[in-house]
N, C-alpha and C. Protein backbone atom coordinates (compact mmCIF):
# COMPACT_ATOMS: atom_id res chain seq x y z
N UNK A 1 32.97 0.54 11.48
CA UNK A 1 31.84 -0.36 11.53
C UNK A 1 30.95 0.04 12.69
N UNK A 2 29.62 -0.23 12.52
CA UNK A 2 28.99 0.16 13.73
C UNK A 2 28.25 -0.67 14.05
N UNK A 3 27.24 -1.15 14.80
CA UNK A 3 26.79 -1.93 15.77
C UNK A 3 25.28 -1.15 15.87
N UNK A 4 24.38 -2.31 16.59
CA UNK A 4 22.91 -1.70 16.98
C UNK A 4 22.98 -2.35 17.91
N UNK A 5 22.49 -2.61 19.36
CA UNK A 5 22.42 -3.09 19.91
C UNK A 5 21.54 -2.85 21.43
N UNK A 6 20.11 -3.56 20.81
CA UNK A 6 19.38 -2.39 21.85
C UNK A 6 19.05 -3.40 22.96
N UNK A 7 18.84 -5.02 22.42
CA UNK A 7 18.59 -5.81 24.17
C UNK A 7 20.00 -6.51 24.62
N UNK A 8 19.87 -6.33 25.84
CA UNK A 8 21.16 -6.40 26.66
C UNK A 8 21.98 -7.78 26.41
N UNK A 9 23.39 -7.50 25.99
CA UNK A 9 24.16 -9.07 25.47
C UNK A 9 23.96 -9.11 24.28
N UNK A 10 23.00 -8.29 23.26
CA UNK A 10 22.78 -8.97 22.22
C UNK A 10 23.34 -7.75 21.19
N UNK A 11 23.83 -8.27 20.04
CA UNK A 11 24.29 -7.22 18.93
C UNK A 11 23.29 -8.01 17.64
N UNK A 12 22.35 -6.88 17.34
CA UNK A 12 21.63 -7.45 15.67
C UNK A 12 21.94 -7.19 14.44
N UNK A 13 22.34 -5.76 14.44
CA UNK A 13 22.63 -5.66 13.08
C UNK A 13 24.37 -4.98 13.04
N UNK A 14 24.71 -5.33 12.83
CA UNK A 14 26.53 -4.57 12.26
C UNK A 14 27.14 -4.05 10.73
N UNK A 15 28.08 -2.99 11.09
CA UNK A 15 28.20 -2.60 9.77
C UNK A 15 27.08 -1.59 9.46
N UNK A 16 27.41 -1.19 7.87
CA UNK A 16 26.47 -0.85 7.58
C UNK A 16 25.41 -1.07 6.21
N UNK A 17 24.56 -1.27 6.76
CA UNK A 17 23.21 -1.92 5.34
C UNK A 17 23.35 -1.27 4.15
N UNK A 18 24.18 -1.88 3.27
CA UNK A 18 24.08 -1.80 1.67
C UNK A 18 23.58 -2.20 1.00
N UNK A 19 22.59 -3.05 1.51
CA UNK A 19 21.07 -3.18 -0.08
C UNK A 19 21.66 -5.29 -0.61
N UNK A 20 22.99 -5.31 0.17
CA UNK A 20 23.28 -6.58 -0.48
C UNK A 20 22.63 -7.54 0.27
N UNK A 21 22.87 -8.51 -0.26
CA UNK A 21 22.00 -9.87 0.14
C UNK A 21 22.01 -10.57 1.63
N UNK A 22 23.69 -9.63 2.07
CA UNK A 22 23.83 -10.66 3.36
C UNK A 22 23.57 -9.56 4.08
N UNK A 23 23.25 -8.48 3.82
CA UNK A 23 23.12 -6.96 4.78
C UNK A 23 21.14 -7.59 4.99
N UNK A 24 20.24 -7.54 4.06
CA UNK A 24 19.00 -7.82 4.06
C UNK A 24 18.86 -9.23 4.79
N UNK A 25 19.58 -10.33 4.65
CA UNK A 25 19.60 -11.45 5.31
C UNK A 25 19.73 -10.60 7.07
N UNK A 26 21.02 -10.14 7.29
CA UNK A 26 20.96 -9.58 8.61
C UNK A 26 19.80 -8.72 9.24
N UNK A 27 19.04 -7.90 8.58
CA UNK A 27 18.08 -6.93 8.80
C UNK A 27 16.83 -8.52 8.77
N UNK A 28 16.37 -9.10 7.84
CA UNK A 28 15.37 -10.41 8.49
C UNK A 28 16.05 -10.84 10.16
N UNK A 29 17.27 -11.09 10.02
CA UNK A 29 17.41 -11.81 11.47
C UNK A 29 17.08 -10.87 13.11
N UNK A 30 18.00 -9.76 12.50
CA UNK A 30 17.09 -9.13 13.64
C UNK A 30 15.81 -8.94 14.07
N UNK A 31 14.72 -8.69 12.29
CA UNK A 31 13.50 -8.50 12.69
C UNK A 31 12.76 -9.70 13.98
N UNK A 32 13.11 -10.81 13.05
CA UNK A 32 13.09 -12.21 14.47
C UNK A 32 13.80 -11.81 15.83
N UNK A 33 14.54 -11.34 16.27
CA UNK A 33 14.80 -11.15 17.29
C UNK A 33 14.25 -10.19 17.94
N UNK A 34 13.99 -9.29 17.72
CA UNK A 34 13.31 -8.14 18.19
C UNK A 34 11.47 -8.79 18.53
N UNK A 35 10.86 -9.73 17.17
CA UNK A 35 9.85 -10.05 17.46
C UNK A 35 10.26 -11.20 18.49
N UNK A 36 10.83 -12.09 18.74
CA UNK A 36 11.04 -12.71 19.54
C UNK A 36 10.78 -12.20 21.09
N UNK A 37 11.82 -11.18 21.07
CA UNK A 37 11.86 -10.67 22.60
C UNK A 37 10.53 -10.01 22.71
N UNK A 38 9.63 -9.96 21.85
CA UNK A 38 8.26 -9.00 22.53
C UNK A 38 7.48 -10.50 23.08
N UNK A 39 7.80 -11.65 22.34
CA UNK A 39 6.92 -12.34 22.82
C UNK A 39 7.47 -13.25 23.70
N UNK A 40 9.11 -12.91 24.23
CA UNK A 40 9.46 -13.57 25.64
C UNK A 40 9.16 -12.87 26.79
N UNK A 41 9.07 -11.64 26.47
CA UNK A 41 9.52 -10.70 27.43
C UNK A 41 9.00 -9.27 27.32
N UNK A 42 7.61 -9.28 27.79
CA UNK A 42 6.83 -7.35 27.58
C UNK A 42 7.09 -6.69 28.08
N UNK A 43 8.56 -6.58 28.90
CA UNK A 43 9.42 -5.70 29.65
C UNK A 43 9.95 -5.20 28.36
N UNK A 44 10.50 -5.55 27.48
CA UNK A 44 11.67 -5.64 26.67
C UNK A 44 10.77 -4.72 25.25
N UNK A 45 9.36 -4.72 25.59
CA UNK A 45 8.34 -4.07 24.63
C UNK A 45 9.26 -2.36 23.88
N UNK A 46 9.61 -1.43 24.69
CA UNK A 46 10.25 -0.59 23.81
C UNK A 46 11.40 -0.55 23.09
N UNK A 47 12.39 -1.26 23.77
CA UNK A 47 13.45 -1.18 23.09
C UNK A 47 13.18 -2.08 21.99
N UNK A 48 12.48 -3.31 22.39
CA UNK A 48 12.18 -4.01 20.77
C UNK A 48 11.40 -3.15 20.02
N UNK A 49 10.39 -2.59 20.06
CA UNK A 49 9.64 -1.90 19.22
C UNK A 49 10.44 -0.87 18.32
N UNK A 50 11.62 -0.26 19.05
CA UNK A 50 12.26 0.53 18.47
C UNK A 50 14.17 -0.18 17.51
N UNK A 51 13.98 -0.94 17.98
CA UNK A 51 14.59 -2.16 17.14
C UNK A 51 13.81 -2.52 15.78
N UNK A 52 12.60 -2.91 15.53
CA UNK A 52 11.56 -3.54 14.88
C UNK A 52 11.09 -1.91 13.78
N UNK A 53 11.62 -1.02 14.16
CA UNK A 53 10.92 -0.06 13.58
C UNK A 53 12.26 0.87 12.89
N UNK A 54 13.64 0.50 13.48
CA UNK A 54 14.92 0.70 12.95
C UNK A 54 15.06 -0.37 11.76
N UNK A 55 15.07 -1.43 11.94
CA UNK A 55 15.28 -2.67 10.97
C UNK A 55 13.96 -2.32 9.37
N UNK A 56 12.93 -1.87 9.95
CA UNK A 56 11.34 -1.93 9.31
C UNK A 56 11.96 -0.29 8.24
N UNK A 57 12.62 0.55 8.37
CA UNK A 57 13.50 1.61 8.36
C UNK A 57 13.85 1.13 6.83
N UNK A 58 15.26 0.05 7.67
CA UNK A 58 16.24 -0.60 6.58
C UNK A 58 15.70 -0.73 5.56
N UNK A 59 14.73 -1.03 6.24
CA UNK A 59 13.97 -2.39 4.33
C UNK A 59 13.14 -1.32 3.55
N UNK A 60 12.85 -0.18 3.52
CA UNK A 60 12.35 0.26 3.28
C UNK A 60 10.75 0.39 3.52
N UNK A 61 10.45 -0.35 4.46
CA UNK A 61 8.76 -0.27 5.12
C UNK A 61 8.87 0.76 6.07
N UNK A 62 8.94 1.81 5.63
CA UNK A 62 8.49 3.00 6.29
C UNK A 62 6.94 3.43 6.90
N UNK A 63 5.67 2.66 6.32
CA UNK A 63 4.52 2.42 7.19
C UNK A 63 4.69 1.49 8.49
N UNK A 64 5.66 0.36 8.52
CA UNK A 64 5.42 -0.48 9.41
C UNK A 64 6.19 0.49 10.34
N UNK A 65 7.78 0.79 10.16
CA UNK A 65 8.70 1.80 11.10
C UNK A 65 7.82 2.74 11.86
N UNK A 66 6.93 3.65 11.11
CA UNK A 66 6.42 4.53 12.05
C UNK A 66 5.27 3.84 12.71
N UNK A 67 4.30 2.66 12.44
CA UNK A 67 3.67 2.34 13.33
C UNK A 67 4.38 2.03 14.68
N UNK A 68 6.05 1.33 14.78
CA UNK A 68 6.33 0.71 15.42
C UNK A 68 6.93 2.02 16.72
N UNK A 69 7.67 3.15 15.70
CA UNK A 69 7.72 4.25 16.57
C UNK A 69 7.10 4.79 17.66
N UNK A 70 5.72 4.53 16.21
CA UNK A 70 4.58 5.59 17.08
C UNK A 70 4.60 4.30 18.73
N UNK A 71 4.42 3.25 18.21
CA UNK A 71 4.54 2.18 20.07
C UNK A 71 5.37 2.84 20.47
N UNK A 72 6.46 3.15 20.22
CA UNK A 72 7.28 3.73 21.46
C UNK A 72 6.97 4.64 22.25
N UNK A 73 6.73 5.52 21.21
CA UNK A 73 6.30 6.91 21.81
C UNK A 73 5.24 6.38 22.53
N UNK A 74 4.25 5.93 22.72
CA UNK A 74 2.65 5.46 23.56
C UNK A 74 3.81 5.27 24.79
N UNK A 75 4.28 4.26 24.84
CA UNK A 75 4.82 3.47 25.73
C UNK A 75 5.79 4.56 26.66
N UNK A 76 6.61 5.18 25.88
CA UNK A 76 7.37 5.90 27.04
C UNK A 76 7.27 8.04 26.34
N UNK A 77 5.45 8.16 26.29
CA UNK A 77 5.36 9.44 26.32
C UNK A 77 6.61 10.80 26.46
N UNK A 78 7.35 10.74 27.82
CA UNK A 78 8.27 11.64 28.13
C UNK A 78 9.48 11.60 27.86
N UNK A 79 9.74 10.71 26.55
CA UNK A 79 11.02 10.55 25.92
C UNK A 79 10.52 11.37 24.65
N UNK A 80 9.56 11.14 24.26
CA UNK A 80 9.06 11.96 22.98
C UNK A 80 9.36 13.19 22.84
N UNK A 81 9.80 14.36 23.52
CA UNK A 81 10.27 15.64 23.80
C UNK A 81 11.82 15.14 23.15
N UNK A 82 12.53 14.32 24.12
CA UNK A 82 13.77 14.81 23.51
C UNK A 82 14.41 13.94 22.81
């Protein structure tokens, strides 16, 4: 089983996403959490973005994922290399 777990204390998604009802129920809950923490906390802006763009992945919204990427990359330029 595996785990995601990108803001600190918190685990969002587990296992792994098989298309079933309670896997897509889990992938909505994280998306809330991830949007949550951008709007508690704009410290917390990349790792949520890259949370929000893993989950955006899942569901198959691959336009929203790479918009959310591409934030990362803006945000922390010199990770983009590796």
């Amino acid at each position: 089983m595996r785990s995601l777990s990108l803001l600190a204390g918190t685990t969002v998604l587990t296992g792994f996403v098989d298309g079933s009802p309670e896997a897509a129920t889990q992938v909505a809950g994280a998306l809330d959490v991830f949007r949550s923490a951008l709007r508690l906390d704009p410290r917390l802006e990349s790792r949520a973005q890259l949370g929000i763009g893993i989950a955006l992945e899942l569901t198959d919204d691959l336009d929203g994922a790479v918009d959310a990427y591409s934030r990362v990359v803006e945000l922390n330029p010199k990770d983009a290399d590796g």
